[in-house]
C-alpha atoms as a PDB file:
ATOM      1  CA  UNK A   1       5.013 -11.675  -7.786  1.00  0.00           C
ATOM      2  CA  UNK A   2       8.384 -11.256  -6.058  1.00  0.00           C
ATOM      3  CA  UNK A   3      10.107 -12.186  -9.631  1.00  0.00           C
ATOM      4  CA  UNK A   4       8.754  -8.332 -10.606  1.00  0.00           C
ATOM      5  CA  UNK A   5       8.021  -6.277  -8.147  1.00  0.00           C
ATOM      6  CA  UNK A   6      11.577  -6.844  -6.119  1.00  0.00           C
ATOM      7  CA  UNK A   7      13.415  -5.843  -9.477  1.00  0.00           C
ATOM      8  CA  UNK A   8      11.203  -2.922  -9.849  1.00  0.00           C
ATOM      9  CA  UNK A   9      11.458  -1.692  -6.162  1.00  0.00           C
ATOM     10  CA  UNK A  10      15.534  -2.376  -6.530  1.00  0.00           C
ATOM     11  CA  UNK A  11      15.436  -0.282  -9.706  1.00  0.00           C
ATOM     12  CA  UNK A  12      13.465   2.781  -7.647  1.00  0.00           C
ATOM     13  CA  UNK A  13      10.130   1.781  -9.129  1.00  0.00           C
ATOM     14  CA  UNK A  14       6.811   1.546  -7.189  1.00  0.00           C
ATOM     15  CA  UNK A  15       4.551  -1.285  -7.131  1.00  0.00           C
ATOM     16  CA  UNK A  16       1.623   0.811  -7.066  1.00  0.00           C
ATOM     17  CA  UNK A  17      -0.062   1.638 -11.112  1.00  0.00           C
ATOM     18  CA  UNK A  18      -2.712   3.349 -12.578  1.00  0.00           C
ATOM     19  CA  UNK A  19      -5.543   1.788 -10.628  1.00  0.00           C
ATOM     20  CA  UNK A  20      -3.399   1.916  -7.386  1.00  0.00           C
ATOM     21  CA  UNK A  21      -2.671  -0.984  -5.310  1.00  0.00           C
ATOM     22  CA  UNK A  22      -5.072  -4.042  -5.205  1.00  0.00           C
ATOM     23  CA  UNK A  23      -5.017  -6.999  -2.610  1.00  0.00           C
ATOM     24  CA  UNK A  24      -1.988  -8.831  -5.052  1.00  0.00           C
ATOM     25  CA  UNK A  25       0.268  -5.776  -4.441  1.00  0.00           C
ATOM     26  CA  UNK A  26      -0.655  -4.956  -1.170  1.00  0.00           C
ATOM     27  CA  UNK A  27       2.090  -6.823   0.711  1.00  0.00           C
ATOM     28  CA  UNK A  28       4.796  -5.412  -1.602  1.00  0.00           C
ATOM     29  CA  UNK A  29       3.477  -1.717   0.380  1.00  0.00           C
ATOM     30  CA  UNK A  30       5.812  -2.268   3.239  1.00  0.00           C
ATOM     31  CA  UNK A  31       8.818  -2.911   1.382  1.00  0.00           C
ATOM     32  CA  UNK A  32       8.220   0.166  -1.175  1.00  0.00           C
ATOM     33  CA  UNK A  33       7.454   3.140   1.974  1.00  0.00           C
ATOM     34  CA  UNK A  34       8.328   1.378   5.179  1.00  0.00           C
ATOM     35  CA  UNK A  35       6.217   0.560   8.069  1.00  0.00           C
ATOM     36  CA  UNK A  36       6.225   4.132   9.272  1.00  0.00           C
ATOM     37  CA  UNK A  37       4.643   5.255   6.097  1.00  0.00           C
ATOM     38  CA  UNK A  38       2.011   2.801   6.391  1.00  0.00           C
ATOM     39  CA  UNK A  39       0.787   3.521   9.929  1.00  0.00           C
ATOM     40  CA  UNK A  40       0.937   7.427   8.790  1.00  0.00           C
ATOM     41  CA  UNK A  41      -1.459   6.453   5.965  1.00  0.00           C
ATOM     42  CA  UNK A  42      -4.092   4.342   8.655  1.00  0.00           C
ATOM     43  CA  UNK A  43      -4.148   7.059  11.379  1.00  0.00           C
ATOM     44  CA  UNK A  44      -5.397   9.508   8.388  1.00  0.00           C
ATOM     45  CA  UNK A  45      -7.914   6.683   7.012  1.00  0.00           C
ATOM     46  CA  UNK A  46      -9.237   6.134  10.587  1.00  0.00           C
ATOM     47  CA  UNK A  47      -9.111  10.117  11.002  1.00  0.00           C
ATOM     48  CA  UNK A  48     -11.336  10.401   7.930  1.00  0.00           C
ATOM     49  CA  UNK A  49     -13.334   7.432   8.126  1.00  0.00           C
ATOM     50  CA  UNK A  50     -13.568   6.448  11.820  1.00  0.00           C
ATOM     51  CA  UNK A  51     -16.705   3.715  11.153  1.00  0.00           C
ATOM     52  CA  UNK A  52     -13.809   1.843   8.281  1.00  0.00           C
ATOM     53  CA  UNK A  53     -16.995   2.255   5.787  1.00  0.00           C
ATOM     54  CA  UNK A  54     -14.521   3.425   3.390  1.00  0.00           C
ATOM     55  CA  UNK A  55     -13.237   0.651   0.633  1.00  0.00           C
ATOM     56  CA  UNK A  56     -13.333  -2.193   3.976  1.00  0.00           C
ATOM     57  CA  UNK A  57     -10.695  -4.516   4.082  1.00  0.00           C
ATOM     58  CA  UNK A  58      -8.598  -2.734   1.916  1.00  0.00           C
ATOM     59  CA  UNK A  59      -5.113  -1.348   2.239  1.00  0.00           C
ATOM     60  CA  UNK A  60      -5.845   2.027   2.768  1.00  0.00           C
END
């Protein structure tokens, strides 16, 4: 996985697609918006969906 989606992120791609980001690309979501992005993204998941019954386990 790091063979394509470092290039890609180098490049100013994304590593998310047309079905978003499964469990394979999740780790790659850190590198692509930063850490800060990611807990931004949580706190509105937890705002919305405070019993995580929403897509569990999942990235966002």
């Amino acid at each position: 996985m790091a063979e394509i989606f470092r290039p890609a992120l180098d490049l100013g791609g994304t590593v998310s697609g047309e079905h978003g980001v499964g469990l394979l690309k999740r780790p790659w979501l850190a590198a692509e918006h930063g850490a800060a992005a990611l807990a931004v993204q949580r706190r509105i998941k937890d705002a919305l969906d405070p019993a995580g019954i929403l897509n569990p386990g999942k990235a966002v």
